[in-house]
Protein backbone atom coordinates (compact mmCIF):
# COMPACT_ATOMS: atom_id res chain seq x y z
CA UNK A 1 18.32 -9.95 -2.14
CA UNK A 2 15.35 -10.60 -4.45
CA UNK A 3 13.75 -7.07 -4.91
CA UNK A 4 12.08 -5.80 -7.96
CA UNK A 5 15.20 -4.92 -9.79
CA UNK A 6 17.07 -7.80 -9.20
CA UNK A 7 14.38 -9.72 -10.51
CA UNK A 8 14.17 -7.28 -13.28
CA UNK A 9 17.88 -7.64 -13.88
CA UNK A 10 17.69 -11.26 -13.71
CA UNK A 11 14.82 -11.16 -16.66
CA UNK A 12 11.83 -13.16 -14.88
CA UNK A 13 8.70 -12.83 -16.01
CA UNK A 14 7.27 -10.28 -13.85
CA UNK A 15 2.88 -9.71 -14.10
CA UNK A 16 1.27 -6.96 -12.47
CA UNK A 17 -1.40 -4.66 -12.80
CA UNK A 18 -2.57 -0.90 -12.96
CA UNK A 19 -4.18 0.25 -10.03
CA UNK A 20 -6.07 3.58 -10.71
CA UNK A 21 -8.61 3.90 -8.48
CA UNK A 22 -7.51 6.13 -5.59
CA UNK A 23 -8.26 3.49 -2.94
CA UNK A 24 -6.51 1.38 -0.47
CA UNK A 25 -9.08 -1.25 -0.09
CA UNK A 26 -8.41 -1.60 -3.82
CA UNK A 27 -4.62 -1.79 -3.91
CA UNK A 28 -4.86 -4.40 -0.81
CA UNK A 29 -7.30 -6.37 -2.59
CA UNK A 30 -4.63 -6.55 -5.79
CA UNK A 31 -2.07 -6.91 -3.53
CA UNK A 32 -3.26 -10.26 -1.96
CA UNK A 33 -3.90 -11.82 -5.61
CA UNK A 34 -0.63 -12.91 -6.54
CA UNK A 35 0.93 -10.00 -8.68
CA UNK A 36 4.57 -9.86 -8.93
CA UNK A 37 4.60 -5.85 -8.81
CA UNK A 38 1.50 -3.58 -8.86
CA UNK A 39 1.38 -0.57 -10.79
CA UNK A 40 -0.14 2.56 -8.89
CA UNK A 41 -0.90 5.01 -11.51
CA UNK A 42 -0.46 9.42 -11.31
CA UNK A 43 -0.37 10.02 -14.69
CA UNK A 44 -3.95 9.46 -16.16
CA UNK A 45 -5.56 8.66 -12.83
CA UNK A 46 -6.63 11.66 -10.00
CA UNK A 47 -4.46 10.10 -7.79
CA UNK A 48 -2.14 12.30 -5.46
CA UNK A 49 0.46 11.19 -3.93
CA UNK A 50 -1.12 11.21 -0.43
CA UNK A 51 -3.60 8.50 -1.60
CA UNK A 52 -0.76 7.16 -3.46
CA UNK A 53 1.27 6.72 -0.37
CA UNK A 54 -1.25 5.28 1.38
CA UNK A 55 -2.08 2.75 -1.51
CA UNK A 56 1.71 1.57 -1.12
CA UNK A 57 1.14 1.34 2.38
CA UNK A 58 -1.79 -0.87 1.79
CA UNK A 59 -0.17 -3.06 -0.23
CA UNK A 60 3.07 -3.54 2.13
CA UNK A 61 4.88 -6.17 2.02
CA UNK A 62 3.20 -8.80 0.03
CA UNK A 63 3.33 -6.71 -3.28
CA UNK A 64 6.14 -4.25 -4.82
CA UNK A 65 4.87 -1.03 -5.90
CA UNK A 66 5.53 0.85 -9.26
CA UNK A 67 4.75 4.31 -9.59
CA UNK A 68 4.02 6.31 -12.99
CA UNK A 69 4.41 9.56 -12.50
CA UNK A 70 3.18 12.65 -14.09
CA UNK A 71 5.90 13.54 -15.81
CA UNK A 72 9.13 13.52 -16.27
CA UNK A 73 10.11 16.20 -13.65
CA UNK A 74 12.56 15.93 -10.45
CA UNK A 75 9.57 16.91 -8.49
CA UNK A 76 7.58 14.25 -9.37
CA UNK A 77 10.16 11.75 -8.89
CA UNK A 78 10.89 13.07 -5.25
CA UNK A 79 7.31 12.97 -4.62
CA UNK A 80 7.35 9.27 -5.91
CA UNK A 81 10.65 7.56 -4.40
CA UNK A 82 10.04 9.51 -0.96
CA UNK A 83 6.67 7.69 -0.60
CA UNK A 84 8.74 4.50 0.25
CA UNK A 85 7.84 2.66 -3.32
CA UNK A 86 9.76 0.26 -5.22
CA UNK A 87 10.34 2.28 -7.45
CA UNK A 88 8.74 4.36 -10.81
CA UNK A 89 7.69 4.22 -14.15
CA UNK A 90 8.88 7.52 -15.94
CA UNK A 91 6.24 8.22 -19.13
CA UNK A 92 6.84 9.78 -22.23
CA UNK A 93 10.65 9.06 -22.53
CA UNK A 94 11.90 10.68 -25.64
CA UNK A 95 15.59 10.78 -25.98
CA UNK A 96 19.07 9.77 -23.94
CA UNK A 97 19.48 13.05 -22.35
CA UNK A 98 15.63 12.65 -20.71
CA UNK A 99 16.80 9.19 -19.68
CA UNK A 100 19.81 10.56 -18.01
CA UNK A 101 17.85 13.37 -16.61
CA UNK A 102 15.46 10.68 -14.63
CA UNK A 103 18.27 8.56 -13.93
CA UNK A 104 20.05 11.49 -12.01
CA UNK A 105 17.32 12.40 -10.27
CA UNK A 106 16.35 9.13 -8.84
CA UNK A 107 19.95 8.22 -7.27
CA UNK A 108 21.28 10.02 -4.61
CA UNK A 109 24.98 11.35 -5.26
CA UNK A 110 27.42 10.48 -6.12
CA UNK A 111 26.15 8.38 -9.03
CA UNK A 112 23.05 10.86 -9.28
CA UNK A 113 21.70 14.11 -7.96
CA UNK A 114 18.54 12.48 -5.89
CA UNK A 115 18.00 15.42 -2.82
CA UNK A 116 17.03 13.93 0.64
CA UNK A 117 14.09 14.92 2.79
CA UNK A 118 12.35 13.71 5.67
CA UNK A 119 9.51 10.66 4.44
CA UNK A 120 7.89 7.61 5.05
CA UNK A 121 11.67 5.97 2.46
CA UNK A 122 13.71 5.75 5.08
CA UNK A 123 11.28 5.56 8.58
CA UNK A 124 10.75 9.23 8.78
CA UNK A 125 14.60 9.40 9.82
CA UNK A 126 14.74 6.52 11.80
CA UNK A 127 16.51 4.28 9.23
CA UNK A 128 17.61 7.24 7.14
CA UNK A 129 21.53 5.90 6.68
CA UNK A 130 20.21 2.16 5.78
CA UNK A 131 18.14 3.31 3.37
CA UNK A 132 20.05 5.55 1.19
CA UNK A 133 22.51 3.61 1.30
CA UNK A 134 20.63 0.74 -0.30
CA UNK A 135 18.49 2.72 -2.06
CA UNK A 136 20.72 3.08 -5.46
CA UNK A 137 21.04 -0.75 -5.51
CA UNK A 138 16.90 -1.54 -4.93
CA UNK A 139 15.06 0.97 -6.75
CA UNK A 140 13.97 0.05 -9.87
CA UNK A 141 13.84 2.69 -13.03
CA UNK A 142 11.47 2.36 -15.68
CA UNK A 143 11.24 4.69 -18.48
CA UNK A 144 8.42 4.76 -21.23
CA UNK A 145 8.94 4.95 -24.77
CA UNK A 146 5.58 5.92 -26.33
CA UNK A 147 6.18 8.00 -28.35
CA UNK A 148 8.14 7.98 -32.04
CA UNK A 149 11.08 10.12 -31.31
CA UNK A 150 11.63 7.80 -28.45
CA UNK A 151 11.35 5.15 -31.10
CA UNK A 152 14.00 6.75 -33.07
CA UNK A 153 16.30 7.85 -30.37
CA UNK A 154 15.76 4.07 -28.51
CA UNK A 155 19.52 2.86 -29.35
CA UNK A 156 20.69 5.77 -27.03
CA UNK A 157 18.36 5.81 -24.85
CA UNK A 158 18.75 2.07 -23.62
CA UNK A 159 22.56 2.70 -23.58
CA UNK A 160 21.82 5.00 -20.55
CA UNK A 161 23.34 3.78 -17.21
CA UNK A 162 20.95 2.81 -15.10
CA UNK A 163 18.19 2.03 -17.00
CA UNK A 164 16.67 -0.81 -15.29
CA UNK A 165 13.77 -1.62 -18.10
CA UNK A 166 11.94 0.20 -20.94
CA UNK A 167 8.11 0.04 -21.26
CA UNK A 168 6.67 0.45 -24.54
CA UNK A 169 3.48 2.10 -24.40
CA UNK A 170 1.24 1.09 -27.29
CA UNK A 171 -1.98 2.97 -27.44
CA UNK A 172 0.54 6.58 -27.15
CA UNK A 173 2.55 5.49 -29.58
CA UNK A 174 -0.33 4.41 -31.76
CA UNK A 175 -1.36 8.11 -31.76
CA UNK A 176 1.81 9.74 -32.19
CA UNK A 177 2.41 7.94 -35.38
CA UNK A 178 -1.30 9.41 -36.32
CA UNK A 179 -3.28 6.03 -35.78
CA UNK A 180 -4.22 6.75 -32.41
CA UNK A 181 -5.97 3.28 -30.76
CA UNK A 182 -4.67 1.31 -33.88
CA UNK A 183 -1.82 -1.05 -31.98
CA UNK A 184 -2.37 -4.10 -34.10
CA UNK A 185 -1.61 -2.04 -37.00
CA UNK A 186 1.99 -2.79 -38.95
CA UNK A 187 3.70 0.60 -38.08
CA UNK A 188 2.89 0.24 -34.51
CA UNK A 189 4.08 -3.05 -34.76
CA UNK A 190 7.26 -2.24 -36.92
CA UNK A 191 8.09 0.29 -33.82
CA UNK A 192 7.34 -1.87 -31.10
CA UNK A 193 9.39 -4.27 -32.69
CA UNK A 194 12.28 -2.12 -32.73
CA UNK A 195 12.38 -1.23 -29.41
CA UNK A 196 12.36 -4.91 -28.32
CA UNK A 197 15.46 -5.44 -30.60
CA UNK A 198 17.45 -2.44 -29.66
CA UNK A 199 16.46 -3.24 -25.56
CA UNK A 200 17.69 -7.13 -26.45
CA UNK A 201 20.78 -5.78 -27.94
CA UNK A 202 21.62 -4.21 -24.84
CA UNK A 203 20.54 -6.48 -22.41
CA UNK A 204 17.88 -3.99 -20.64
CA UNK A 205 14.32 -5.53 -19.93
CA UNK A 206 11.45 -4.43 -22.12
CA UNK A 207 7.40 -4.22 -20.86
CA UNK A 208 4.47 -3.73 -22.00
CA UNK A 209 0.91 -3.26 -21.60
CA UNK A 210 -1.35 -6.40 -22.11
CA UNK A 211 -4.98 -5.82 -22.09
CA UNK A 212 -6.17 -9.91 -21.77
CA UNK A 213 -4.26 -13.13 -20.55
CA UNK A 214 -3.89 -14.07 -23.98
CA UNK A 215 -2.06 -10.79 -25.03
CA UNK A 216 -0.21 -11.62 -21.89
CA UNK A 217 0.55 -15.02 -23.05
CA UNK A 218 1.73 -13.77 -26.34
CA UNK A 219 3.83 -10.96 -25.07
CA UNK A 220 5.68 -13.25 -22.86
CA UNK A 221 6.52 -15.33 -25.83
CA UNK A 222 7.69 -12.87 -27.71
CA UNK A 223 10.53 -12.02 -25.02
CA UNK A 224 8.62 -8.97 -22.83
CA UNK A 225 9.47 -9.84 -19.26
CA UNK A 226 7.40 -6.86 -17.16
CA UNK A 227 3.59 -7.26 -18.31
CA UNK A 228 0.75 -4.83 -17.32
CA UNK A 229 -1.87 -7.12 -17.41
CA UNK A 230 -5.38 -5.22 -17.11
CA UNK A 231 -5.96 -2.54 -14.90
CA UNK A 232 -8.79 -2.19 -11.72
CA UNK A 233 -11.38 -0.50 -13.19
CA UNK A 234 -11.14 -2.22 -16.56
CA UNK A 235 -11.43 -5.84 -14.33
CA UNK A 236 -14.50 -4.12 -12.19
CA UNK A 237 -16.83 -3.06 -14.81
CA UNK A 238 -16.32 -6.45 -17.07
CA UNK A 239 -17.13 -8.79 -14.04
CA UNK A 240 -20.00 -6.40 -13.53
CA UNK A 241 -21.43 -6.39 -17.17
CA UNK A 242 -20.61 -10.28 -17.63
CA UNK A 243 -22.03 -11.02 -14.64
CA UNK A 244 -25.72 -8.65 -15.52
CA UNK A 245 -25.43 -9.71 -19.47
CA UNK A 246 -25.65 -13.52 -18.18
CA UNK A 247 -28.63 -12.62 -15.65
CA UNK A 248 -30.51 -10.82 -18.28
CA UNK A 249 -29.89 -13.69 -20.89
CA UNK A 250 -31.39 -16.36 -18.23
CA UNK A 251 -34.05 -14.32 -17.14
CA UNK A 252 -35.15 -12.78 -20.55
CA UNK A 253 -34.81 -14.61 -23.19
């Protein structure tokens, strides 16, 4: 087996990317690059979870799918696992007891409390047993710590059982310490720091958000094995402008 979380587990390097534009074309298109694991976002983008669904289903085989949820609800993690994903980023992670709370809720009993209803997971029924009896062992759990108290609490929280990998989430915890946008700056740093140590101290894989190759590059170096490098309409509106700006500078100056 050489799913998401086993490759997760087995620290590779994994690169995707954030897809937020509610679109299938979109998620194929990502899909067919070469990303280890795309990232189909809820939380920030208006995408429900029928588009969602289908974005997943666009992407098939050829490229695992992540999903951030909303929150950190048992709805919302239902919604996401149900959809037939590989499994979900859980934002705004605070303490061990939240962790546990997510952890629960995404395995089905007896090592969580994960209810069962008729989706696209398991065939619509038609593989039903296969599936949830695999699905403990494949789906991958990713919980976010952007925010300080998730900072402070982070020695707990990555003692959690079933943790599969922490995310740190700059640009939220940037603004929870007050210094919102400000990621290069030394607290952020300090923090972000901290988390790596305390997720290398306990063996549990720690991401991040890369906004270029380079930061990529440098992440990677530093030890983060899940990258989010760029997101869809971040990569559609540079090529765009890069692409006028170089028109305009032929053709008028």
């Amino acid at each position: 087996m050489n799913n998401l979380k086993t490759r997760l587990k087995n620290k590779e390097v994994l690169i995707g990317s954030l897809v937020t534009l509610s679109s299938t074309d979109v998620a194929e298109a990502m899909s067919l690059i070469g990303f280890d694991y795309l990232w189909v976002e809820t939380e920030h983008a208006p995408t429900g979870f029928v588009h969602a669904q289908m974005m997943v289903q666009a992407a098939a085989e050829r490229c695992p799918c992540l999903i951030r949820i909303p929150e950190n609800k048992e709805v919302w993690i239902k919604k996401a696992l149900d959809i037939g994903c590989s499994g979900i980023v859980v934002p705004q992670v605070k303490s061990a007891s939240e962790a546990r709370k997510a952890v629960e809720w995404c395995l089905y009993p007896p090592a969580g409390k994960r209810s069962v209803g008729m989706s696209r997971a398991h065939g619509y029924g038609m593989l039903f047993r296969e599936y949830v009896n695999s699905a403990n062992d494949e789906l991958a759990i990713v919980l976010q710590v952007e925010h300080i108290e998730g900072v402070q609490n982070i020695e707990s929280i990555v003692e959690v059982s079933g943790v599969d990998a922490v995310f740190v989430g700059p640009f939220d915890l940037s603004g929870s310490l007050g210094i919102p946008g400000q990621i290069t700056h030394p607290r952020v740093q300090e923090a972000i720091e901290k988390i790596k140590h305390h997720c290398e101290e306990a063996k549990v894989p720690v991401g991040i958000f890369a906004v270029d190759a380079q930061s990529a590059k440098d992440c990677i170096e530093k030890g983060f094995s899940l990258i989010a490098l760029g997101i869809d309409v971040g990569y559609l509106w540079q090529a765009a402008k890069t692409a006028l700006d170089e028109v305009h500078l032929d053709c008028y100056h």
